[in-house]
Protein backbone atom coordinates (compact mmCIF):
# COMPACT_ATOMS: atom_id res chain seq x y z
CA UNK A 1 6.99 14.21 -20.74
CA UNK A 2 7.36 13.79 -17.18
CA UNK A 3 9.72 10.78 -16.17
CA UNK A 4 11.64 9.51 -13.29
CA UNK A 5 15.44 7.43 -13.82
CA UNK A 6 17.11 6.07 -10.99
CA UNK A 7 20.37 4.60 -11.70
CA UNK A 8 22.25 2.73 -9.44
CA UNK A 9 21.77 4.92 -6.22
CA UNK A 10 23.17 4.35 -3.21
CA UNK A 11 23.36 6.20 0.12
CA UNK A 12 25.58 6.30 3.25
CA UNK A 13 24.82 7.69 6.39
CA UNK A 14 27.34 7.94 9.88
CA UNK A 15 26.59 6.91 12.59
CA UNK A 16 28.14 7.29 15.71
CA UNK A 17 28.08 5.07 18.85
CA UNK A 18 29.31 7.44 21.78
CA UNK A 19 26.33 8.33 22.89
CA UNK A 20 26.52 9.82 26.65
CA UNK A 21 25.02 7.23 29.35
CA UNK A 22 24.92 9.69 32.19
CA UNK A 23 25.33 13.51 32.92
CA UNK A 24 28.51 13.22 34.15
CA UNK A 25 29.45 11.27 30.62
CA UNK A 26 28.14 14.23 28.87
CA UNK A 27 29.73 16.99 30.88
CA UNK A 28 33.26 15.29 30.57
CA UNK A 29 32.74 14.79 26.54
CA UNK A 30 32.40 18.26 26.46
CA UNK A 31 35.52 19.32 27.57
CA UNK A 32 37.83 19.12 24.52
CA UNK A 33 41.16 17.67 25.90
CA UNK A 34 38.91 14.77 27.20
CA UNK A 35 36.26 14.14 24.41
CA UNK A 36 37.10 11.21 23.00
CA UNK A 37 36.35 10.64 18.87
CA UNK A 38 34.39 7.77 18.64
CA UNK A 39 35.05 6.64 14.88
CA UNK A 40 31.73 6.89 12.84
CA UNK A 41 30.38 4.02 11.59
CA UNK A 42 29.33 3.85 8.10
CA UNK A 43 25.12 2.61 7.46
CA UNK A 44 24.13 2.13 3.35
CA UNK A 45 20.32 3.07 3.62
CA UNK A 46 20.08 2.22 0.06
CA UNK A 47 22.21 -0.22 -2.31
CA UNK A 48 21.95 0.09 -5.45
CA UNK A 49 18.44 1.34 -6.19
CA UNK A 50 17.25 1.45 -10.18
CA UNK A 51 14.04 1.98 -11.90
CA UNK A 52 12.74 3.39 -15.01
CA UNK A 53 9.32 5.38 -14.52
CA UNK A 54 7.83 6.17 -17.80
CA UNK A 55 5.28 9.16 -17.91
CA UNK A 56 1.77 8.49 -17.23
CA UNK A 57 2.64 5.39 -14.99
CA UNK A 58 2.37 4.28 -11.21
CA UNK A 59 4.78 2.83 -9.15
CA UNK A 60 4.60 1.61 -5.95
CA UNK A 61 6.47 1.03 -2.94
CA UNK A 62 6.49 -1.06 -0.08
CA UNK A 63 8.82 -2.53 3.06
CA UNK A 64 9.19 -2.48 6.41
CA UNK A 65 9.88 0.95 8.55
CA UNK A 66 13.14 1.66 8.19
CA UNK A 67 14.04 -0.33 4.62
CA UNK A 68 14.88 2.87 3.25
CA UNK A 69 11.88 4.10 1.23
CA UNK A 70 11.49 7.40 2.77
CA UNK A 71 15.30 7.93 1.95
CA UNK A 72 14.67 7.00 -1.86
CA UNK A 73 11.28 9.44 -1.70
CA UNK A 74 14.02 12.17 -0.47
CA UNK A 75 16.33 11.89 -2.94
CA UNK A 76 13.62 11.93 -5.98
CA UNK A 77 12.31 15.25 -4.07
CA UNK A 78 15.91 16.75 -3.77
CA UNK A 79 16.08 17.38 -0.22
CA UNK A 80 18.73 14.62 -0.21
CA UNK A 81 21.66 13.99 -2.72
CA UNK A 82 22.78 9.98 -3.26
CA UNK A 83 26.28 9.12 -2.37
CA UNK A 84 26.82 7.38 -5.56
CA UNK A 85 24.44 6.77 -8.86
CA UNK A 86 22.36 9.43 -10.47
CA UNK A 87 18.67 10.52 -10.49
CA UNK A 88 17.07 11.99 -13.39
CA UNK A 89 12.80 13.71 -13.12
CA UNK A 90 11.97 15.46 -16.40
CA UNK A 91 8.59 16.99 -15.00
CA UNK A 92 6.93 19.49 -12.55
CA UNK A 93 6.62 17.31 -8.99
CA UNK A 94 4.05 17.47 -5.92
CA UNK A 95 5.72 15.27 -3.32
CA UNK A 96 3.94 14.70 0.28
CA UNK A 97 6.83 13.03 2.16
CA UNK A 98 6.06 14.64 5.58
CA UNK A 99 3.75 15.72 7.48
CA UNK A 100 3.81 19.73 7.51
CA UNK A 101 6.84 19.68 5.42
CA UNK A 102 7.33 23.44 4.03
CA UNK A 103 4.71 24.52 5.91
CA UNK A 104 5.31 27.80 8.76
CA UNK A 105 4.04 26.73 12.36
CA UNK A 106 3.20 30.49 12.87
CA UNK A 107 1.85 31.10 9.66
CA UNK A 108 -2.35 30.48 8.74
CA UNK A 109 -3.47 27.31 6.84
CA UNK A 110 -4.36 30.20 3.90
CA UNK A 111 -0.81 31.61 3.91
CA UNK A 112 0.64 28.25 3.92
CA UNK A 113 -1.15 27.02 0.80
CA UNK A 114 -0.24 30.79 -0.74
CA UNK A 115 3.50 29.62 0.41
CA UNK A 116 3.61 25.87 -0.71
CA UNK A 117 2.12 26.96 -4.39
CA UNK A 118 4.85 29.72 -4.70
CA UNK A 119 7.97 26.80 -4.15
CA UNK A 120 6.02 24.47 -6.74
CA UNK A 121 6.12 28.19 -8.92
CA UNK A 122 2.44 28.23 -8.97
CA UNK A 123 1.34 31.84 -9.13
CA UNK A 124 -0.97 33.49 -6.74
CA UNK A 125 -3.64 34.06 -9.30
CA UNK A 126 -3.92 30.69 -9.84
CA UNK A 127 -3.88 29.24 -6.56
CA UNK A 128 -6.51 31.76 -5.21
CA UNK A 129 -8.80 30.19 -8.27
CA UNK A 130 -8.19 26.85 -6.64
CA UNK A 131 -8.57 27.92 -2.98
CA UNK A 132 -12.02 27.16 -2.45
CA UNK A 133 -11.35 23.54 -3.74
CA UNK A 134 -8.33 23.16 -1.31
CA UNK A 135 -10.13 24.21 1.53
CA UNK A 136 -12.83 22.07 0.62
CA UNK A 137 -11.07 18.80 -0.18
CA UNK A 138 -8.70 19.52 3.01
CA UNK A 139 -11.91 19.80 4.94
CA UNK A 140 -10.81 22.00 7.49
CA UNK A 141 -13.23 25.53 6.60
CA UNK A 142 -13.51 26.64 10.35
CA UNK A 143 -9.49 26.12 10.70
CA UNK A 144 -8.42 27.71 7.62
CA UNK A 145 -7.23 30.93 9.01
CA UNK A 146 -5.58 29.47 12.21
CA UNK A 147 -1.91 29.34 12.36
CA UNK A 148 -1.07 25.25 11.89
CA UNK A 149 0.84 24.96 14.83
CA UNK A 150 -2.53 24.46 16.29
CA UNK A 151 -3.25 21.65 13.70
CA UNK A 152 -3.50 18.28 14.67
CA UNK A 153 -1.21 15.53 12.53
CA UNK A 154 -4.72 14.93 10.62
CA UNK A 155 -5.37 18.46 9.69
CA UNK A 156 -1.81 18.86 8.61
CA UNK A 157 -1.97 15.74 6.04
CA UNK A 158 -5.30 16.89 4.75
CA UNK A 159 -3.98 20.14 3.77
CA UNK A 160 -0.61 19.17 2.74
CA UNK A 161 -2.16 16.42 0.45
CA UNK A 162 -4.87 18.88 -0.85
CA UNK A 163 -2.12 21.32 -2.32
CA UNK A 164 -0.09 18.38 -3.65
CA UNK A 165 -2.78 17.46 -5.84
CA UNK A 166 -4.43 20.96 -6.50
CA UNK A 167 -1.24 22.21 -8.25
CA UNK A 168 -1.81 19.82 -11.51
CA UNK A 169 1.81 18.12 -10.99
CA UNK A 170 3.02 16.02 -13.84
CA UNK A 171 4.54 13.82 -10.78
CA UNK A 172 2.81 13.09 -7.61
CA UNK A 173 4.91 11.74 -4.95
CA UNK A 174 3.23 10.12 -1.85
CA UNK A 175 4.91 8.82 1.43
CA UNK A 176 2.86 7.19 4.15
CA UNK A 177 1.24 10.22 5.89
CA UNK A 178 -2.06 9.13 4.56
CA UNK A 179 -2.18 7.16 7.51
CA UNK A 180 -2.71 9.55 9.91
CA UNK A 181 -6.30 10.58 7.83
CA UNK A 182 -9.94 8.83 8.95
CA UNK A 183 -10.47 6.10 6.57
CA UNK A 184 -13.29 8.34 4.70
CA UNK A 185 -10.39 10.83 4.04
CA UNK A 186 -7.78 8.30 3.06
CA UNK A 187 -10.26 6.46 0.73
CA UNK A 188 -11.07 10.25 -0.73
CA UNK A 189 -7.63 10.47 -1.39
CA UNK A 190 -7.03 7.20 -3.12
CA UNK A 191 -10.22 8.40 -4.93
CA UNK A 192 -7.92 10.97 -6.29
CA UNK A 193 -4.95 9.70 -6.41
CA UNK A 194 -6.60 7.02 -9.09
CA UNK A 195 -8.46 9.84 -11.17
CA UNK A 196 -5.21 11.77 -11.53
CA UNK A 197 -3.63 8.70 -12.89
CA UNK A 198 -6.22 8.28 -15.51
CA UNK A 199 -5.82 11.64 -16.25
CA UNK A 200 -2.11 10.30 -16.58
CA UNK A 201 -0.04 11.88 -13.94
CA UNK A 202 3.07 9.62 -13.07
CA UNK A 203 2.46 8.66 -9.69
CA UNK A 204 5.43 7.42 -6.86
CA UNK A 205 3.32 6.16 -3.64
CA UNK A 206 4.59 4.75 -0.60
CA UNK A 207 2.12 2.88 1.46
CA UNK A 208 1.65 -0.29 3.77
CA UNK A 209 -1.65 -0.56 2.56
CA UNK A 210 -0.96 -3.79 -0.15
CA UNK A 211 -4.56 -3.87 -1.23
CA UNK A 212 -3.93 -0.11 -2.39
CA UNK A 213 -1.00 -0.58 -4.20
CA UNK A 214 -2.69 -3.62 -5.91
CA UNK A 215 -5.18 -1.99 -7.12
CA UNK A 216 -3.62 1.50 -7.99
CA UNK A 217 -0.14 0.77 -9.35
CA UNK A 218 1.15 -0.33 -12.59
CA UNK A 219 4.60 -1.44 -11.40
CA UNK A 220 5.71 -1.92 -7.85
CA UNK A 221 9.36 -2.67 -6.14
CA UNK A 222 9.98 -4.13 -2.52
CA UNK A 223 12.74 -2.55 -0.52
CA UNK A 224 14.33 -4.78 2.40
CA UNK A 225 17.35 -3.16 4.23
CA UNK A 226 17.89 -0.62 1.33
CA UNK A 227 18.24 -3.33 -1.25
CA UNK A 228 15.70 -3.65 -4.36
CA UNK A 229 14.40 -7.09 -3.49
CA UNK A 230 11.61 -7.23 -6.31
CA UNK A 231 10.32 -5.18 -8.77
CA UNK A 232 7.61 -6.01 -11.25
CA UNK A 233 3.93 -6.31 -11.52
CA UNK A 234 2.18 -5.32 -8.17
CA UNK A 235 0.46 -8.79 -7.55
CA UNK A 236 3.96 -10.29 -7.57
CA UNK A 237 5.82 -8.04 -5.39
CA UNK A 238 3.26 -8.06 -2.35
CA UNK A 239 2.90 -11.44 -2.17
CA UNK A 240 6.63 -11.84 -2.02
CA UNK A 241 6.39 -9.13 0.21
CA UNK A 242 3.51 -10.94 2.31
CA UNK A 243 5.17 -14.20 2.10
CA UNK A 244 8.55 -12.50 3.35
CA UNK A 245 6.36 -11.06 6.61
CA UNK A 246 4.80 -14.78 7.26
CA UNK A 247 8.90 -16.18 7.24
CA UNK A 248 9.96 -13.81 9.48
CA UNK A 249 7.02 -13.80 12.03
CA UNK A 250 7.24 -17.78 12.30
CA UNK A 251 11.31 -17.50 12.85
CA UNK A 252 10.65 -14.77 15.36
CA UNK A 253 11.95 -16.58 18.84
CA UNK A 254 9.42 -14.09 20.59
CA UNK A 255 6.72 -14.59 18.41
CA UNK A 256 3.50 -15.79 19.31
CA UNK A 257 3.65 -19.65 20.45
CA UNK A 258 1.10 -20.60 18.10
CA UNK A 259 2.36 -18.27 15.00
CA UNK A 260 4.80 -20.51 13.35
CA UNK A 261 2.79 -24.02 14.33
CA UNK A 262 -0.84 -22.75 13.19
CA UNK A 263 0.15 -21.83 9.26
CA UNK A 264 1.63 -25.45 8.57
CA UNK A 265 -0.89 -27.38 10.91
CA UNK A 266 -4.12 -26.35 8.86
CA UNK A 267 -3.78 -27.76 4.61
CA UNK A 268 -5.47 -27.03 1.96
CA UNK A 269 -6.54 -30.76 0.37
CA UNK A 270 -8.37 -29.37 -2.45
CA UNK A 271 -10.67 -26.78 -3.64
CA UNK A 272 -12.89 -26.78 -6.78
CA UNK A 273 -16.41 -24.63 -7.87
CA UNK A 274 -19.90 -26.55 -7.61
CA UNK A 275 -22.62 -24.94 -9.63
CA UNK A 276 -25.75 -26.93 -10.90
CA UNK A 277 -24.94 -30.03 -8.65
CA UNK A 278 -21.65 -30.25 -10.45
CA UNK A 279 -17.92 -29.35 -10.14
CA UNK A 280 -16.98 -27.31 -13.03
CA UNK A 281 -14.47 -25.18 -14.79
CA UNK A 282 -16.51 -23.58 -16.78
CA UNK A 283 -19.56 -20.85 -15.41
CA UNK A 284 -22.04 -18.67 -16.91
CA UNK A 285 -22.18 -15.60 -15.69
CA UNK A 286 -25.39 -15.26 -13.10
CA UNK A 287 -25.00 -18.42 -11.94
CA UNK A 288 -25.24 -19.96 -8.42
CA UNK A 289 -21.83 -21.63 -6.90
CA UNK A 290 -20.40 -22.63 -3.82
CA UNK A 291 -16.74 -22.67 -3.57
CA UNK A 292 -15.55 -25.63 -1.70
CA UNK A 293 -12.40 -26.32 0.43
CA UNK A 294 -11.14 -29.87 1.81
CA UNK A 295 -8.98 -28.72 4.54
CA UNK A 296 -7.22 -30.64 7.04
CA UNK A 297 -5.75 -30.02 10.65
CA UNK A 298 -2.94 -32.44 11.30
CA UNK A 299 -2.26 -30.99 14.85
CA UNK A 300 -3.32 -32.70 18.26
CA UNK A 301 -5.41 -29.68 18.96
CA UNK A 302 -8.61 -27.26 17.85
CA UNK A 303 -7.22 -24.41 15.28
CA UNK A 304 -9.61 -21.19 15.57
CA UNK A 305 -8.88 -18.63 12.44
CA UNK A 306 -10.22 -17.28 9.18
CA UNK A 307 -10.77 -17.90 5.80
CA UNK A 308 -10.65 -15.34 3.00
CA UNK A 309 -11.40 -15.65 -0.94
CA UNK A 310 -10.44 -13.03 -3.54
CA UNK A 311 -11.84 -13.27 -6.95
CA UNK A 312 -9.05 -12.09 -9.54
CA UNK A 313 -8.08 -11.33 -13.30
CA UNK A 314 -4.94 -12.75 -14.60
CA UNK A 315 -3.39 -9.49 -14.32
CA UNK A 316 -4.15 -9.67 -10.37
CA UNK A 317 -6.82 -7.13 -10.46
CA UNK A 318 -9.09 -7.95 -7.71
CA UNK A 319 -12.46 -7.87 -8.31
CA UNK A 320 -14.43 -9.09 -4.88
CA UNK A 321 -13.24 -10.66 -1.59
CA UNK A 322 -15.16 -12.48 1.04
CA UNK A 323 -13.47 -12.96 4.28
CA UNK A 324 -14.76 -14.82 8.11
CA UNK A 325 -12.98 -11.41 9.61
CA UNK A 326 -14.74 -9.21 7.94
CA UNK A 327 -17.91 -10.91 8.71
CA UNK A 328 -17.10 -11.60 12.14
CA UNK A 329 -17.44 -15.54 12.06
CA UNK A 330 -14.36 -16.87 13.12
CA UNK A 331 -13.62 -20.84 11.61
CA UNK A 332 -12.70 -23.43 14.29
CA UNK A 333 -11.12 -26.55 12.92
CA UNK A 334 -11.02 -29.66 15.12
CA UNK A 335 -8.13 -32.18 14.29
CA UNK A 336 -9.19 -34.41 10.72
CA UNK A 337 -10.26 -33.34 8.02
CA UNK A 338 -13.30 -30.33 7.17
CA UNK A 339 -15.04 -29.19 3.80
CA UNK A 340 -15.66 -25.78 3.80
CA UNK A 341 -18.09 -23.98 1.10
CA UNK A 342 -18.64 -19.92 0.07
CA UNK A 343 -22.21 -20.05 -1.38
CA UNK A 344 -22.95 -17.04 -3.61
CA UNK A 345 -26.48 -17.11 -4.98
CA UNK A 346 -25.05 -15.53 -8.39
CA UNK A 347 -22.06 -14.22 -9.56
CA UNK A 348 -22.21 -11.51 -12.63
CA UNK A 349 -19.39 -11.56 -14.02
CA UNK A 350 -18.20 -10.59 -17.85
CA UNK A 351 -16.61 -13.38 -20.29
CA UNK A 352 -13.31 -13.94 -19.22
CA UNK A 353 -10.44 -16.01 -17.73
CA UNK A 354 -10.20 -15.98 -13.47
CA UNK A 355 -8.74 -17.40 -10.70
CA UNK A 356 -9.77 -17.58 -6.90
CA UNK A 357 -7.19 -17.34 -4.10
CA UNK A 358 -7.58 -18.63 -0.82
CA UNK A 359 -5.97 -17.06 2.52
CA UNK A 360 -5.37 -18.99 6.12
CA UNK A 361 -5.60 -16.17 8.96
CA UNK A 362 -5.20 -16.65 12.92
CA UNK A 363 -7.78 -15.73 15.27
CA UNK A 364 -6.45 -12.22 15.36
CA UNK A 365 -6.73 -11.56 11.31
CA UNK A 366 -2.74 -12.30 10.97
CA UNK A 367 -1.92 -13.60 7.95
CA UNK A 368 -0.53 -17.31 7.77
CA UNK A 369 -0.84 -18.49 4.66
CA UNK A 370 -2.04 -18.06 1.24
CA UNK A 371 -2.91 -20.13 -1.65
CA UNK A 372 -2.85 -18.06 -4.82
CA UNK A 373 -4.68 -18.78 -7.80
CA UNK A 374 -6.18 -22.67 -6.05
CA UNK A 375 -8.90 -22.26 -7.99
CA UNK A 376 -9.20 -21.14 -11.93
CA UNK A 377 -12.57 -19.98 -13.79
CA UNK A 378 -13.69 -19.15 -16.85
CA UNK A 379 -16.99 -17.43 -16.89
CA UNK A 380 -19.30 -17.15 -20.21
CA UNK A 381 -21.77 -14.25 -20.63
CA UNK A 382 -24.96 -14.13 -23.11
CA UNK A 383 -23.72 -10.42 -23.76
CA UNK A 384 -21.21 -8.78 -24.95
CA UNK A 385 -20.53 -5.95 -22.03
CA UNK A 386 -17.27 -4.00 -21.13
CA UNK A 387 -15.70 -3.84 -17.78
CA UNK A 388 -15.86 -6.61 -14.76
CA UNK A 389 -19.42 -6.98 -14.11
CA UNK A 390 -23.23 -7.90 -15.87
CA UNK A 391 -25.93 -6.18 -13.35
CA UNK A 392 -29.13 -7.65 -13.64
CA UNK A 393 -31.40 -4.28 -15.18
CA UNK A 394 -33.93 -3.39 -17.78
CA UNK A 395 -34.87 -0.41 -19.67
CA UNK A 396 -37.83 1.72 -19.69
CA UNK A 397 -39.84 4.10 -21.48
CA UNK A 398 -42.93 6.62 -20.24
């Protein structure tokens, strides 16, 4: 069964400091009798990094550039030993840490798939029964036989994800090259990434996109200056995560002038769910609400920003989301008090427990401030159905 340990890993790196300021600095260095050794100084990109990755689950990972998650994704993929602690991976892997990694500049986009397969010990009968599906996922038919030094960074992440996932790996590890994709390609991916974990491949992904690793993981751990800040369920870690991001922007001296001021000077007073003329607790499923916010600006001054509303399980599963940015209708709050109301004509949900969380943006989307779980629901249904939601349909006969 394919599993991932990491006990207590750390890792050092050197760095030195004598870097040459000037030609004449770097001519002089080189001559021996006059190079002076500039003691290295010694950088842990990762502190004592552990987790336990049981087969068929997901783990994600997030932090700022540079926290040390690409180092931790090269040390599960062996192209990088710890300097203390162990790593143990029972199971055949498909990483994607780089863009273009193992792949020959001079060499065709064919070849390279031919030469990828052959590290991961796929055979060449098998991968030329899965070429046509590489080429087609990658989306790149016309390019396929041009070397890939000619590829852009989009091309090369297409492929290189399209043989990670076409070699039925027990482990899939993803970094962030996703990024460089179109959206339609990155949401194919995720796509995929989601149908090969229900198929029960452990999955490792790196990403800055939260609402991903929400709604794909099972477990998730925050990294912050190569320490494991948080680990647990996904909800938990990003908004620690996000809440980490707000602290830091607002303490940033050079941060916007408004950044810090905006997220405390708008309060949330209340919020509740009207349906039928009444506040209630308690909805049927199909039923009209409005949800309803008593905010209040305690500045001197107009606040212009967004609102956004995410419907969730317990478990942090997020079902829809309704937000002013996405919709393009920026919120301007005068000093005093405002009620604010999301009308939804009807709302299909299945019988269950749920909770609505509220988010305070600025005028440019940032995130200030969020409110999770302000408002919880409990929704009844007249049928018994599986999954999230009760469409309205009928049946018919001819």
């Amino acid at each position: 069964m394919a599993t991932i340990v990491v006990d207590q890993v750390w890792k050092q790196f050197l760095l030195r400091r004598d870097r040459a300021d000037s030609v004449g600095q770097l001519l002089t260095r080189m001559i021996p009798k006059r190079r002076a050794k500039t003691p290295a100084e010694p950088f842990w990109a990762l502190k004592d990094i552990s987790l336990n990755m049981p087969p068929g689950t997901s783990f994600g990972i997030v932090g700022n550039n540079g926290s040390g998650k690409s180092t931790l994704l090269k040390i599960l993929t062996r192209t990088m030993s710890p300097t203390k602690g162990h790593v143990r991976i029972d199971g055949r892997v498909s990483a994607l840490i780089e863009l273009g990694a193992g792949f020959h500049p001079d060499f065709t986009g064919r070849e390279n798939v031919y030469l990828n397969a052959s590290i991961l010990g796929i055979s060449r009968k098998d991968i030329e029964r899965k070429m046509d599906h590489i080429i087609d996922f990658a989306e790149i038919h016309a390019f396929i036989d041009t070397p890939v030094k000619y590829y852009s960074s989009g091309m090369n992440a297409r492929l290189g994800f399209s043989v990670a996932i076409s070699v039925e790996p027990e482990i899939l590890i993803v970094d962030e090259v996703l990024a460089v994709g179109d959206e339609a390609f990155q949401q194919k991916c995720m796509d995929r990434i989601f149908e090969m974990k229900r198929e029960g491949t452990s999955i490792l992904l790196v990403s800055h996109s939260l609402s991903s690793i929400e709604r794909l993981m099972d477990q998730a751990i925050w990294i912050n200056q190569g320490v494991m800040e948080k680990s647990g369920s996904p909800r938990d870690v990003v908004l620690a995560y996000r809440q980490s991001m707000l602290d830091h922007t607002v303490a940033e001296p050079d941060a916007l002038e408004t950044s810090g001021e905006e997220e405390g000077v708008v309060q949330l007073q209340k919020a509740y769910v009207i349906s039928q003329d009444k506040v209630v607790e308690t909805l049927l499923s199909g039923e009209p609400l409005s949800v309803v916010m008593s905010m209040e600006n305690v500045s001197m001054r107009e606040f212009i920003g967004h609102l956004g509303i995410a419907i969730r399980r317990p478990d942090g599963l997020e079902i829809a989301s309704f937000s002013t940015v996405l919709d393009g209708t920026p919120l301007k709050f005068p000093p005093g008090s405002r009620r604010l109301s999301l009308n939804l004509s009807e709302l299909y949900l299945t019988a269950g427990r749920y909770e609505l969380s509220i988010t305070l943006y600025d005028e440019n989307g940032r995130r200030l401030k969020e409110w999770p779980g302000a408002i919880p629901l409990a929704v009844q249904s007249m049928t018994m159905s599986p999954g999230l939601l009760v469409l309205p349909h009928q049946w018919q006969v001819e």
